[in-house]
C-alpha atoms as a PDB file:
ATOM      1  CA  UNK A   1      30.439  16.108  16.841  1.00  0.00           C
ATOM      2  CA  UNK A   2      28.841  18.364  19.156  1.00  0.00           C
ATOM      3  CA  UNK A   3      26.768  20.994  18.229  1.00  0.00           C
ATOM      4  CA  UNK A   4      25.337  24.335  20.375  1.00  0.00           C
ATOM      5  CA  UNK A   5      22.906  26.419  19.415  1.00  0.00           C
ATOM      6  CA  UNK A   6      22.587  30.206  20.560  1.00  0.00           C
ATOM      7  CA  UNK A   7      19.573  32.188  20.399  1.00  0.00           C
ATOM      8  CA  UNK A   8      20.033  35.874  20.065  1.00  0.00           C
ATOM      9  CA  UNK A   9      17.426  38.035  22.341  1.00  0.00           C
ATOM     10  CA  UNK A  10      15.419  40.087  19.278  1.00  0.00           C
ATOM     11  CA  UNK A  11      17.198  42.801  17.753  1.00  0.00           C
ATOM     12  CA  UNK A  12      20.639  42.222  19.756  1.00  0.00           C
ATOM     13  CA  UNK A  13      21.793  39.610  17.132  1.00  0.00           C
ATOM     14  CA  UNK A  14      24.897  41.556  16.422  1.00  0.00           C
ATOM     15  CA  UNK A  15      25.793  41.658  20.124  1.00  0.00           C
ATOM     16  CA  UNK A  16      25.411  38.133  20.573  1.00  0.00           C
ATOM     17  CA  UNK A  17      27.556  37.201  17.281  1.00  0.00           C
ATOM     18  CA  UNK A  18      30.147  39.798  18.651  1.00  0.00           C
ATOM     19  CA  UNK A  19      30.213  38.304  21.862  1.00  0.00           C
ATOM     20  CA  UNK A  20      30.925  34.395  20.563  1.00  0.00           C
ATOM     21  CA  UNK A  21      33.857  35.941  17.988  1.00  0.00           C
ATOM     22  CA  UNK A  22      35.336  37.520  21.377  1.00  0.00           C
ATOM     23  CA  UNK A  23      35.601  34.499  22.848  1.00  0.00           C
ATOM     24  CA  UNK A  24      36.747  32.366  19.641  1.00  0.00           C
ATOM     25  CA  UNK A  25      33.582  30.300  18.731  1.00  0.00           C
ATOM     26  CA  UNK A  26      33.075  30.100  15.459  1.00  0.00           C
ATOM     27  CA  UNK A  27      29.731  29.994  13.974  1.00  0.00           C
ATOM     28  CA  UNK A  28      28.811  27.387  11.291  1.00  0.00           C
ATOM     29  CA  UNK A  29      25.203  27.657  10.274  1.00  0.00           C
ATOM     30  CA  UNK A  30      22.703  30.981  11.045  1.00  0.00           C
ATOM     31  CA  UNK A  31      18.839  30.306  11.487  1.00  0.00           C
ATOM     32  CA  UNK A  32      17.584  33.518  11.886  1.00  0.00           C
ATOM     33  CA  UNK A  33      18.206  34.190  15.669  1.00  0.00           C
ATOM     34  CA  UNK A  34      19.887  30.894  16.588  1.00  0.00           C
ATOM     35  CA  UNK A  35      23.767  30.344  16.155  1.00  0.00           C
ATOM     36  CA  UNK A  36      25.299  26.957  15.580  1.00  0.00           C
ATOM     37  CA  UNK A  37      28.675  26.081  16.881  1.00  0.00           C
ATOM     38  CA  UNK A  38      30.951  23.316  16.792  1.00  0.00           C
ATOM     39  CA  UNK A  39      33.279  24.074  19.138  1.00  0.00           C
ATOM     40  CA  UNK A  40      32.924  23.961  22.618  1.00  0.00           C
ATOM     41  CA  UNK A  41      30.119  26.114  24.128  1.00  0.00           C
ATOM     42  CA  UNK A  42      31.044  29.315  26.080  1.00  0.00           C
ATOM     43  CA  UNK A  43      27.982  30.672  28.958  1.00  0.00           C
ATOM     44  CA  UNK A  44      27.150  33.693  26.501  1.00  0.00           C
ATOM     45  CA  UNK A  45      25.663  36.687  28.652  1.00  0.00           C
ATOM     46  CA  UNK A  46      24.179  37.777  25.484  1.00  0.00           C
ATOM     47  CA  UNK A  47      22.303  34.606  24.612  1.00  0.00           C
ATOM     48  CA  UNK A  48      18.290  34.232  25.202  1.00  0.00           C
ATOM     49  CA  UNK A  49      18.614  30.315  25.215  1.00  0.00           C
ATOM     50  CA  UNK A  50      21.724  28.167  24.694  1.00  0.00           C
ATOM     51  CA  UNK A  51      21.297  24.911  23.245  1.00  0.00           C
ATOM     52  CA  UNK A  52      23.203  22.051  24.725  1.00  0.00           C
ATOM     53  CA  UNK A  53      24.495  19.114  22.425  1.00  0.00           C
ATOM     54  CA  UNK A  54      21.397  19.628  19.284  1.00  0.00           C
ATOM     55  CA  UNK A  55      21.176  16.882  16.959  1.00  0.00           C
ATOM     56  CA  UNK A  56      20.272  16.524  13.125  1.00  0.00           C
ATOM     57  CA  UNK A  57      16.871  14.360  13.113  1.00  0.00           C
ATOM     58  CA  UNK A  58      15.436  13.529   9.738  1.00  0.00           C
ATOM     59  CA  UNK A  59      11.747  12.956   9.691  1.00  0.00           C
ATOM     60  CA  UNK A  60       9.222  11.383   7.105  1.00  0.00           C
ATOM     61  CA  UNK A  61       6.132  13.297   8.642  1.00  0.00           C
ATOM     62  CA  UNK A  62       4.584  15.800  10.960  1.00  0.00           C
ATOM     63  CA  UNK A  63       3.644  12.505  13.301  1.00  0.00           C
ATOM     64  CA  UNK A  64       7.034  10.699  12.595  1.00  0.00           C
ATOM     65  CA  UNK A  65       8.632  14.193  13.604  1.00  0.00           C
ATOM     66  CA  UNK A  66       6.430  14.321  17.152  1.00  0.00           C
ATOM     67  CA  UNK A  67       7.193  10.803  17.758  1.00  0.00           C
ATOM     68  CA  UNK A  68      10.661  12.000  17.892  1.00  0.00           C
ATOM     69  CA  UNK A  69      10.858  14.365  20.224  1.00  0.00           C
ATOM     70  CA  UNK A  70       8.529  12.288  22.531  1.00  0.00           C
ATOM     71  CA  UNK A  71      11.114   9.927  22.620  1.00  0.00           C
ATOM     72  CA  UNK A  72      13.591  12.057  23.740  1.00  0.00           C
ATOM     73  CA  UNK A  73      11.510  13.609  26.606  1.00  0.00           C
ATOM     74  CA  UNK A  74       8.198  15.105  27.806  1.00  0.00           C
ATOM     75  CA  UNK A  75       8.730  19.170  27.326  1.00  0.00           C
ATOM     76  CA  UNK A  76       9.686  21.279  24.468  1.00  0.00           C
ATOM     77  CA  UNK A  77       9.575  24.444  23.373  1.00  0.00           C
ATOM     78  CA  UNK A  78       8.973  25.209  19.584  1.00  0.00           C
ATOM     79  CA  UNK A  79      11.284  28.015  17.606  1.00  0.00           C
ATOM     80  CA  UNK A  80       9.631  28.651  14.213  1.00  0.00           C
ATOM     81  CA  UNK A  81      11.857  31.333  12.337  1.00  0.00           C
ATOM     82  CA  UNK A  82      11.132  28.557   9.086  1.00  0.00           C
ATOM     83  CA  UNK A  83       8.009  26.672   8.321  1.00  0.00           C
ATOM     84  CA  UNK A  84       6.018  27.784  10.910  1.00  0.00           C
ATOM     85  CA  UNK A  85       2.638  25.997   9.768  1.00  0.00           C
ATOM     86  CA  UNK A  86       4.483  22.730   9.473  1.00  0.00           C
ATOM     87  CA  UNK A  87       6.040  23.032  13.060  1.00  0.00           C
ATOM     88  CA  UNK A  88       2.839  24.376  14.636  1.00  0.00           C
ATOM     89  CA  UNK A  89       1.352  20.962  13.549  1.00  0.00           C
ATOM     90  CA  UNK A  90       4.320  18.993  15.027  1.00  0.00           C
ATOM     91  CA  UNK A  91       3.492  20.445  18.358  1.00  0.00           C
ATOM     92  CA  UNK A  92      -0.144  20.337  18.507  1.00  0.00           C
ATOM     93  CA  UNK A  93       0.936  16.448  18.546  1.00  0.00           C
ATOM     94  CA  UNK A  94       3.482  17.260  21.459  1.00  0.00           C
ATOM     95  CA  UNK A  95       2.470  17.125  25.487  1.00  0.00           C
ATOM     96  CA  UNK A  96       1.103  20.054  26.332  1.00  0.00           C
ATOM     97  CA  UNK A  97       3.587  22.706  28.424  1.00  0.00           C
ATOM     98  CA  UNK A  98       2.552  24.399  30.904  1.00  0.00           C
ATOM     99  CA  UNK A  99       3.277  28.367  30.436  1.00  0.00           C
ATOM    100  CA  UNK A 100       1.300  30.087  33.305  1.00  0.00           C
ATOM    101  CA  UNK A 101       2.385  33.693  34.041  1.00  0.00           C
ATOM    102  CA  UNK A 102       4.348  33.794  37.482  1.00  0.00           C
ATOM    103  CA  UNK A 103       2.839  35.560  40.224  1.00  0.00           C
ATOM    104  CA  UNK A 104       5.621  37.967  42.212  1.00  0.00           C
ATOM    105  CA  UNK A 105       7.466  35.955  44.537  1.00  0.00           C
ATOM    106  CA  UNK A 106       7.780  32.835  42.423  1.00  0.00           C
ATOM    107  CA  UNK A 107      10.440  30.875  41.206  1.00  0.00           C
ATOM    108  CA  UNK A 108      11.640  30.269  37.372  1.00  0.00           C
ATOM    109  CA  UNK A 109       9.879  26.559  36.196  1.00  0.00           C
ATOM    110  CA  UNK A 110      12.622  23.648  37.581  1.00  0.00           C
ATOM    111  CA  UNK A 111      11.370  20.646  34.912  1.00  0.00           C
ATOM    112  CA  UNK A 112      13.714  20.132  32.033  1.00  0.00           C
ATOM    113  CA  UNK A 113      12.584  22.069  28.620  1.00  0.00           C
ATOM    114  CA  UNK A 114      14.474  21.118  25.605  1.00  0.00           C
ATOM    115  CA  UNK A 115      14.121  23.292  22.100  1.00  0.00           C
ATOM    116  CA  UNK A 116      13.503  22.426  18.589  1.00  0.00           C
ATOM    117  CA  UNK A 117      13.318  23.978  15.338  1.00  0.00           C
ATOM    118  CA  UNK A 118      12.391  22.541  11.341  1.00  0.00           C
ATOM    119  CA  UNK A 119      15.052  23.550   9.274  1.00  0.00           C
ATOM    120  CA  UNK A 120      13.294  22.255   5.952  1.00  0.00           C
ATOM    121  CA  UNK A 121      10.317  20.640   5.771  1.00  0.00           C
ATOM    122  CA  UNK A 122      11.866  16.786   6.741  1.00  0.00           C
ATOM    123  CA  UNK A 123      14.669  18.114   8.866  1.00  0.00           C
ATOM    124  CA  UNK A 124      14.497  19.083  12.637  1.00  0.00           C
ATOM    125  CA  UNK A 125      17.640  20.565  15.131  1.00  0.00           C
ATOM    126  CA  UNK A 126      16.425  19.293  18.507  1.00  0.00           C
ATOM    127  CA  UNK A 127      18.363  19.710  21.902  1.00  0.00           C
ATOM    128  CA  UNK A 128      16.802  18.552  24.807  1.00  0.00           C
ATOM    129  CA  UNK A 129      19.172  20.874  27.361  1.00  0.00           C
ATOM    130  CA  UNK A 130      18.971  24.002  27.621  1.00  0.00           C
ATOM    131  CA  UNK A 131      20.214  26.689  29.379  1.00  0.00           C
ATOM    132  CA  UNK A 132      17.256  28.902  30.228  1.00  0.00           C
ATOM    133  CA  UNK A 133      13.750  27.189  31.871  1.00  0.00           C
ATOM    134  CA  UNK A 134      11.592  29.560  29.643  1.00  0.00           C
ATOM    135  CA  UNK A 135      10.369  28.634  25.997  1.00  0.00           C
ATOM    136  CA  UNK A 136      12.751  31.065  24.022  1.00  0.00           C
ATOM    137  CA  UNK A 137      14.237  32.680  27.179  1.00  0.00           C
ATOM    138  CA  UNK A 138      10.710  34.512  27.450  1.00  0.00           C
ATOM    139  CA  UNK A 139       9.128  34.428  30.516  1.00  0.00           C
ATOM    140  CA  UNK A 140       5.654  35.071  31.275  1.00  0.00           C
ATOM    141  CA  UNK A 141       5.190  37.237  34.202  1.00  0.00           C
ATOM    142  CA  UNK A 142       1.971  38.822  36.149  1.00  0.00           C
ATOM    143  CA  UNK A 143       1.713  42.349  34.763  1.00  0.00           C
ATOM    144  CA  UNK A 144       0.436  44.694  36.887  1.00  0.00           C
ATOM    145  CA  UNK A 145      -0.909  48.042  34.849  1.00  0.00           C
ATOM    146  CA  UNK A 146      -1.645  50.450  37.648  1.00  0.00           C
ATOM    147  CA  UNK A 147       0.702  50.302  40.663  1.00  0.00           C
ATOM    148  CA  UNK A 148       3.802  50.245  38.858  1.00  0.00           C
ATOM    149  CA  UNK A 149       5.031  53.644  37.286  1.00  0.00           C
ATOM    150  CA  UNK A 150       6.931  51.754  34.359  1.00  0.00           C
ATOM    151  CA  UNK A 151       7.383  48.353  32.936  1.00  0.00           C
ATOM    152  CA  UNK A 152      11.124  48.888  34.348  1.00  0.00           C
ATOM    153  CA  UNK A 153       9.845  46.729  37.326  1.00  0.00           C
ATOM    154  CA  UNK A 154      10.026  44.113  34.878  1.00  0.00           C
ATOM    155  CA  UNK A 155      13.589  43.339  34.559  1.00  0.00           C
ATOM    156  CA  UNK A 156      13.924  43.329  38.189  1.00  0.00           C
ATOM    157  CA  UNK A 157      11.013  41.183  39.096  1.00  0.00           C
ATOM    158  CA  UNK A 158      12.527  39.158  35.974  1.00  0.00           C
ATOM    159  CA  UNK A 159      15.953  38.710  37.495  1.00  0.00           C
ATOM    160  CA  UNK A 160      14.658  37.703  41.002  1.00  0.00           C
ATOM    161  CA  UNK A 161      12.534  35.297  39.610  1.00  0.00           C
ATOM    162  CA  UNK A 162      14.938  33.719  37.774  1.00  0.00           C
ATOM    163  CA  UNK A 163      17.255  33.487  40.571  1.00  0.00           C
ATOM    164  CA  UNK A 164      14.415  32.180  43.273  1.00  0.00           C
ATOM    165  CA  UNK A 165      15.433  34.322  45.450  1.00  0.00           C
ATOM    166  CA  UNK A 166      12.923  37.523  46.485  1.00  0.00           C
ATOM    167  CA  UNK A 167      13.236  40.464  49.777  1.00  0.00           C
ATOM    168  CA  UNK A 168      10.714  39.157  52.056  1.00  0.00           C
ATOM    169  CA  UNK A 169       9.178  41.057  55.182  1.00  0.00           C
ATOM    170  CA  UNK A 170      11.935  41.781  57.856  1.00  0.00           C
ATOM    171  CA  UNK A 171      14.466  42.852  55.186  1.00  0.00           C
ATOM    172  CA  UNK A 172      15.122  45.898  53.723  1.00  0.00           C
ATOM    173  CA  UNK A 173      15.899  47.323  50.558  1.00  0.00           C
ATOM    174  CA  UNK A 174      18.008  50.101  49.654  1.00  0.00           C
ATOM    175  CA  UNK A 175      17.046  51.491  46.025  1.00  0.00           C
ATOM    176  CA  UNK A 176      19.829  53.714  44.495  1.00  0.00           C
ATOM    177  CA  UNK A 177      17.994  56.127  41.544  1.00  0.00           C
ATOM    178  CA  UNK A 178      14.937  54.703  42.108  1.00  0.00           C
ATOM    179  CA  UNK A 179      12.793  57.364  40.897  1.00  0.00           C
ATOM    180  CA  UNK A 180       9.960  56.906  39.541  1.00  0.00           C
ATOM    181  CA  UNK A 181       9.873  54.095  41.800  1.00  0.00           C
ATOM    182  CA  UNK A 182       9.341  51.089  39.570  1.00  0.00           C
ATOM    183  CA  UNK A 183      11.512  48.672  41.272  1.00  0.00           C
ATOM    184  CA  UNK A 184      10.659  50.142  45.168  1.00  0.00           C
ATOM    185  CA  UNK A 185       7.148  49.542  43.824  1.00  0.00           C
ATOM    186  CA  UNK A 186       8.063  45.665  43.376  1.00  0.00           C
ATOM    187  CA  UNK A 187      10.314  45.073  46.327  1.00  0.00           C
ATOM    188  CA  UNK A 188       7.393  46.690  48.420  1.00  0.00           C
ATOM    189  CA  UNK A 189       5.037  44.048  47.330  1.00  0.00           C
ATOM    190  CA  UNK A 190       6.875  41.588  49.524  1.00  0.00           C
ATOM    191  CA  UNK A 191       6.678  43.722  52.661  1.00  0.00           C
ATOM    192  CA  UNK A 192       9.986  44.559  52.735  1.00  0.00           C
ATOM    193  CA  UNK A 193      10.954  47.851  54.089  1.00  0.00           C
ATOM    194  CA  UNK A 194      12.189  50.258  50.794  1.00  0.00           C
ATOM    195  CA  UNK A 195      14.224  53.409  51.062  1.00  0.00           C
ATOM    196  CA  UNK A 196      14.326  54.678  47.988  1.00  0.00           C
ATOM    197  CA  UNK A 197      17.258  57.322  46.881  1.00  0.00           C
ATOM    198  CA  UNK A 198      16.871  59.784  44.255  1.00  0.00           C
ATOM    199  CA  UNK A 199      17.210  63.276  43.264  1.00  0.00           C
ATOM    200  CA  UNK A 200      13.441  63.236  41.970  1.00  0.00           C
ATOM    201  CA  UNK A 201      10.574  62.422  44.201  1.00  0.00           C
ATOM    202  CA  UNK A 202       8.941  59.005  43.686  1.00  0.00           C
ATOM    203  CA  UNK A 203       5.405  58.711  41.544  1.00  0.00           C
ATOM    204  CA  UNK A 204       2.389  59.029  43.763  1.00  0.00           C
ATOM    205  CA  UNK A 205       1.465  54.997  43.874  1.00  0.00           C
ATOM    206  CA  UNK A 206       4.678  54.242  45.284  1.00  0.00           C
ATOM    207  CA  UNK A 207       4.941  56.838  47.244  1.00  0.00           C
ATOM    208  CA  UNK A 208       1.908  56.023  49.387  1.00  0.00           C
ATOM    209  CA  UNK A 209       3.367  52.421  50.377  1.00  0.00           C
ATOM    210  CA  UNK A 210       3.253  52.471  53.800  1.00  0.00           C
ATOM    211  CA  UNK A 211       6.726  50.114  53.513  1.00  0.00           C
ATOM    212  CA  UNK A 212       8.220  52.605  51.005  1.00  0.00           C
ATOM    213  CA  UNK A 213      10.325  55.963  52.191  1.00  0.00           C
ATOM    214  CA  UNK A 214      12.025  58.475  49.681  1.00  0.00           C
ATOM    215  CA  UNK A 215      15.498  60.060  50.749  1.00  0.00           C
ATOM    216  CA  UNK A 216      16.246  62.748  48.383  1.00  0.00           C
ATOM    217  CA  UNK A 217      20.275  63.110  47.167  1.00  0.00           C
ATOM    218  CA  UNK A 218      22.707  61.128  44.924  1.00  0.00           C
ATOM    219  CA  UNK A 219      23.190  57.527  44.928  1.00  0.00           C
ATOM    220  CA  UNK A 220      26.821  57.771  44.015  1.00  0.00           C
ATOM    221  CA  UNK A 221      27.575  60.199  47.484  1.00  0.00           C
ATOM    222  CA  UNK A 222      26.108  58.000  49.748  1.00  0.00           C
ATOM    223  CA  UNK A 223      29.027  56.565  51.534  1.00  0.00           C
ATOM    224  CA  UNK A 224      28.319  52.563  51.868  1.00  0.00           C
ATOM    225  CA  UNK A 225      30.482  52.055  55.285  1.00  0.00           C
ATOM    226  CA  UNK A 226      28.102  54.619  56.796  1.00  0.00           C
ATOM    227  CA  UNK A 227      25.231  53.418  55.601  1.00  0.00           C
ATOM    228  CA  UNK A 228      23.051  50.762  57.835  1.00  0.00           C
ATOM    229  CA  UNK A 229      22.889  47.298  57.011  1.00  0.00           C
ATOM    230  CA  UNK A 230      21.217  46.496  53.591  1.00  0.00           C
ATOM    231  CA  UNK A 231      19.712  43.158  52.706  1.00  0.00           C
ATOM    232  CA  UNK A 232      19.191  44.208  49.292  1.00  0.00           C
ATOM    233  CA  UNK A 233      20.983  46.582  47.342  1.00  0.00           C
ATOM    234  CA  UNK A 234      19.195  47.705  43.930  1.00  0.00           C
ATOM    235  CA  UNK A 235      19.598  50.003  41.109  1.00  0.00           C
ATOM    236  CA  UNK A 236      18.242  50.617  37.755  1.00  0.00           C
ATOM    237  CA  UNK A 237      20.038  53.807  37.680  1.00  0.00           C
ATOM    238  CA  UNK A 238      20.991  55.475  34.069  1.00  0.00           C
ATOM    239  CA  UNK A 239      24.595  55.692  34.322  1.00  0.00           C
ATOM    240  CA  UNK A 240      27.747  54.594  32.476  1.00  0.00           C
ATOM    241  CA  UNK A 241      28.874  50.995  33.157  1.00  0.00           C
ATOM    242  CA  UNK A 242      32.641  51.885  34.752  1.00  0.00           C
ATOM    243  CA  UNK A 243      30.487  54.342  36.931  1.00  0.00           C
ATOM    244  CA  UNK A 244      28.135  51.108  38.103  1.00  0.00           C
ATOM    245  CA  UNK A 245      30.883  49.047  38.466  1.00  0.00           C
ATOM    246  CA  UNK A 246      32.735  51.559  40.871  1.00  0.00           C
ATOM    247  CA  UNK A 247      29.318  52.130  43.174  1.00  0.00           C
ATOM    248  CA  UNK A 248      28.860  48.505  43.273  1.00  0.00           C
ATOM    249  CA  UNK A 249      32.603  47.668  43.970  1.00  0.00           C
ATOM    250  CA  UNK A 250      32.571  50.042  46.905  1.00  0.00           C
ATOM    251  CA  UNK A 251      29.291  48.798  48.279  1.00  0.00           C
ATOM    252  CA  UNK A 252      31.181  45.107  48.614  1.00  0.00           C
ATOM    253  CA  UNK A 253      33.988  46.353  50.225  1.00  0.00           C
ATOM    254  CA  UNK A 254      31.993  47.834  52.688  1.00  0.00           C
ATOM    255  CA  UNK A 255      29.750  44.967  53.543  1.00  0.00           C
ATOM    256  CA  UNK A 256      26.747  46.755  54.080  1.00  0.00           C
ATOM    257  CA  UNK A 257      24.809  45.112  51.287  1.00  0.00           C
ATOM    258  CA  UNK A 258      23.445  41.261  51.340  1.00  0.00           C
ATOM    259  CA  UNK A 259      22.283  41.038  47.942  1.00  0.00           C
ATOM    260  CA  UNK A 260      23.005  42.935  44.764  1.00  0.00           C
ATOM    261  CA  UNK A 261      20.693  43.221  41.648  1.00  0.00           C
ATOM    262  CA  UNK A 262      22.181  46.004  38.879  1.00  0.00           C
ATOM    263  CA  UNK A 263      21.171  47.139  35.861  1.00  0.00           C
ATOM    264  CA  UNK A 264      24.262  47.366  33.190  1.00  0.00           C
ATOM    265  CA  UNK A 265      23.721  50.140  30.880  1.00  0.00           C
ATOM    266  CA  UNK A 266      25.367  50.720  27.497  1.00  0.00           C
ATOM    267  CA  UNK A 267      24.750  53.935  26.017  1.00  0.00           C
ATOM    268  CA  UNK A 268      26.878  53.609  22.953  1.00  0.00           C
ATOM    269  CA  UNK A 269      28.569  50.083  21.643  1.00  0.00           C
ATOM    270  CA  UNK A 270      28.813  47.661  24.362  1.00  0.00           C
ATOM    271  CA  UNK A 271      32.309  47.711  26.712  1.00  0.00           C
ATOM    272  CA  UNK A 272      33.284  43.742  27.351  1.00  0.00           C
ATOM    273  CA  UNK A 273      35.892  44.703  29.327  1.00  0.00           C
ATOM    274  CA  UNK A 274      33.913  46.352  32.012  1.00  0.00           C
ATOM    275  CA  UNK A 275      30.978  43.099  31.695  1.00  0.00           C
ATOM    276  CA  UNK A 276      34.571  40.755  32.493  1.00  0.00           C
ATOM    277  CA  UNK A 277      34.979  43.237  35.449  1.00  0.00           C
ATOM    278  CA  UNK A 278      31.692  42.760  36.453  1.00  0.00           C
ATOM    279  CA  UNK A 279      31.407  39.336  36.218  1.00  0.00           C
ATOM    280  CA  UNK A 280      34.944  38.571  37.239  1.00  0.00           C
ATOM    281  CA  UNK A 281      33.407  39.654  41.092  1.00  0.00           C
ATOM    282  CA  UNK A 282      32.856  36.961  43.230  1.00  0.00           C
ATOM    283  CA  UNK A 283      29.278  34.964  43.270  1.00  0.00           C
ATOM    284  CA  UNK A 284      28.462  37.266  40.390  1.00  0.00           C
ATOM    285  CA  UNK A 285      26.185  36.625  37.875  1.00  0.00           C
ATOM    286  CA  UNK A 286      25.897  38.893  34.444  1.00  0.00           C
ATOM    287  CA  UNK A 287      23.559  37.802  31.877  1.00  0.00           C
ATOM    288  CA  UNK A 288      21.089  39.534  29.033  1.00  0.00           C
ATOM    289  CA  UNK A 289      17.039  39.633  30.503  1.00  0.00           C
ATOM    290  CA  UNK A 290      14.206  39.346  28.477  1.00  0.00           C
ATOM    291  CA  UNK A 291      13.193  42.324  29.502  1.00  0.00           C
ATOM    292  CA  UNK A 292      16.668  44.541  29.416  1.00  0.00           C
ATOM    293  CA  UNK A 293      17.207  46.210  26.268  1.00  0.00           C
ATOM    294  CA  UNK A 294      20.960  47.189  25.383  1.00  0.00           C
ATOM    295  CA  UNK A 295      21.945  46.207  28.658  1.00  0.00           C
ATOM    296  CA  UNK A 296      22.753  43.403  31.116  1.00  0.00           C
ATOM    297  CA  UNK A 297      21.640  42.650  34.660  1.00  0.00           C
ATOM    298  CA  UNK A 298      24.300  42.052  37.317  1.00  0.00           C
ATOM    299  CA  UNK A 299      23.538  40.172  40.565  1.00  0.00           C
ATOM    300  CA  UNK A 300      25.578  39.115  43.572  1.00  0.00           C
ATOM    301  CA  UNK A 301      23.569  37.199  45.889  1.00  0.00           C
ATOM    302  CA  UNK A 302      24.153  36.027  49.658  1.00  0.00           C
ATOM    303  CA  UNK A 303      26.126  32.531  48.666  1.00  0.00           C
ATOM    304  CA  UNK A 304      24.482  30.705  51.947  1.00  0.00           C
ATOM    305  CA  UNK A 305      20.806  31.597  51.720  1.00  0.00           C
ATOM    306  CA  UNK A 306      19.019  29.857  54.803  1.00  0.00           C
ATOM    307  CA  UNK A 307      15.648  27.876  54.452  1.00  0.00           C
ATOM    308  CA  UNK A 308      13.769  31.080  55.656  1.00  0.00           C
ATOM    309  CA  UNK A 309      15.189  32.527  52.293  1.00  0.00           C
ATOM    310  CA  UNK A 310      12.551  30.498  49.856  1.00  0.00           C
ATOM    311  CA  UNK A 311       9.010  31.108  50.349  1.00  0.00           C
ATOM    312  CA  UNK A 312       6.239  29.036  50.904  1.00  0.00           C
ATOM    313  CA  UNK A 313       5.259  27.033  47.419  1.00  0.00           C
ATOM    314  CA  UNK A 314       1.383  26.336  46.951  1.00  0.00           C
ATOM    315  CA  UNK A 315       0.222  24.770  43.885  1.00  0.00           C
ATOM    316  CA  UNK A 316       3.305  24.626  41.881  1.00  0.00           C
ATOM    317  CA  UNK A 317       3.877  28.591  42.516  1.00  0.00           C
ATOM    318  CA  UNK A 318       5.200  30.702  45.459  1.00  0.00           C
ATOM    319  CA  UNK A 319       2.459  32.738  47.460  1.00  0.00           C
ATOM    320  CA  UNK A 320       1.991  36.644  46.339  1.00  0.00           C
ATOM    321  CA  UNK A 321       3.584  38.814  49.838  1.00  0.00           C
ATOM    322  CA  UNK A 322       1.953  41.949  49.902  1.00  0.00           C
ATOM    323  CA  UNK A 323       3.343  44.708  52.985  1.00  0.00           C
END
């Protein structure tokens, strides 16, 4: 029998469990966050983590439950919702994992990391595939506390890192409502070229980037087949989702934008049929960030990125660009 696990991001539970009865999965057990399933797993855009093929193993001890897992594989990631001293001592005896914070311009973690959780004290759910690279679909990323206007940088630096995939210098950036300026702020850091639209003026720290200009006006009057050549379209901007989805469905007819990266907004109960729209475009991906909140991010990258695309790795991490 085959058995998936979904982990809810916090507090979006309800969205999640909404989300698997749309698309018929039924749920047979509830640990707190994480969903069990029997029937075949669905790529849930609302799901943190989703566990691939979990098994049922019965344990004697905190050593004979270690001994386990290492015999499965190297890396796990411990969820504790239940027991937490008893599984805290489980993975003390566990290989150590790696959980640096990524610097800007690198790529999610590529090794394998399985999940596992005690369900009573000699009883552990253990999958060793999973769908996100992060321990709990959390990643840990290199805060920066004075450039940035907002944390909203977050979700975008997030999302690119995620997809491996970053503006590098030579490109440019077109950023639709951009003001304050948190996500100009982080595609200036790898010397792209920014023009930032908004109504409102940029904060001073982004304004001053020598790589970053402000054009003042709507994002939804530009007109995209005037507009020059984009190599990254990007907007966090507040606005309802059938809105977004007509800006961004203009901006691919008209060619004039590379790459994609979108914030989806929901400002009352969330509409599924706009997210199918959304992800029903081609080489679209829609999917719930750690760091969105009642919302999803929507990308649409270049399908046939070239080998100038990835950036130089050092040390297991990509190289910080400044401008």
């Amino acid at each position: 029998m085959t058995l998936t696990g979904y982990l809810a991001p916090v507090e979006l539970e309800n969205e999640l469990a909404r989300e698997l009865q749309r698309a018929g999965v039924g749920i047979e057990a509830r640990y707190d966050r994480l969903f069990l399933s029997t029937d075949p797993a669905v790529d849930a855009r609302w799901a943190a983590n989703i566990w691939h093929d979990a098994q049922w193993i019965p344990i004697t001890s905190i050593g004979h439950g270690a001994r386990e897992l290492r015999a499965i594989q190297r890396n796990w990631a411990m969820f504790a919702p239940l027991h937490p001293g008893r599984s805290r001592l489980i993975s003390e005896k566990l290989p150590h994992v790696a959980t640096r914070r990524l610097p800007i311009g690198a790529s999610a973690p590529s090794a394998p990391l399985g999940s596992w959780m005690l369900v009573e004290p000699t009883l552990m759910l253990a999958a060793s595939r999973c769908s996100d690279p992060f321990p709990n679909g959390v990643p840990r990323l290199e805060e920066d506390r004075s450039g940035p206007p907002s944390r909203a940088y977050l979700k975008l630096y997030e999302a690119l890192s995620r997809a491996g995939r970053w503006p590098r210098t030579g490109e440019t950036c077109l950023d639709l409502g951009a003001s304050p300026g948190g996500w100009s702020w982080l595609a200036a850091q790898t010397g792209a070229k920014v023009i930032a639209v908004d109504k409102a003026p940029l904060g001073p720290t982004v304004a001053a980037l020598g790589n970053v200009s402000w054009r003042q006006g709507s994002a939804f009057a530009l007109d995209p087949r005037t507009m020059p050549h984009s190599d990254w379209l990007l907007s966090d901007i507040i606005c309802y989702p059938g809105r977004l989805l007509g800006l961004v469905e203009r901006w691919i007819a008209a060619g004039t934008a590379r790459n994609i990266v979108c914030t989806i907004k929901f400002q009352g109960p969330t509409d599924h049929e706009i997210v199918e729209r959304f992800a029903s475009i081609e080489h679209a991906t829609v999917r719930h960030l750690h760091h969105n909140k009642h919302e999803l991010t929507f990308s649409r990258l270049d399908p046939l990125p070239t080998s100038s695309d990835t950036l130089a790795i050092d040390g297991g991490g990509a190289t910080r660009l400044r401008p």
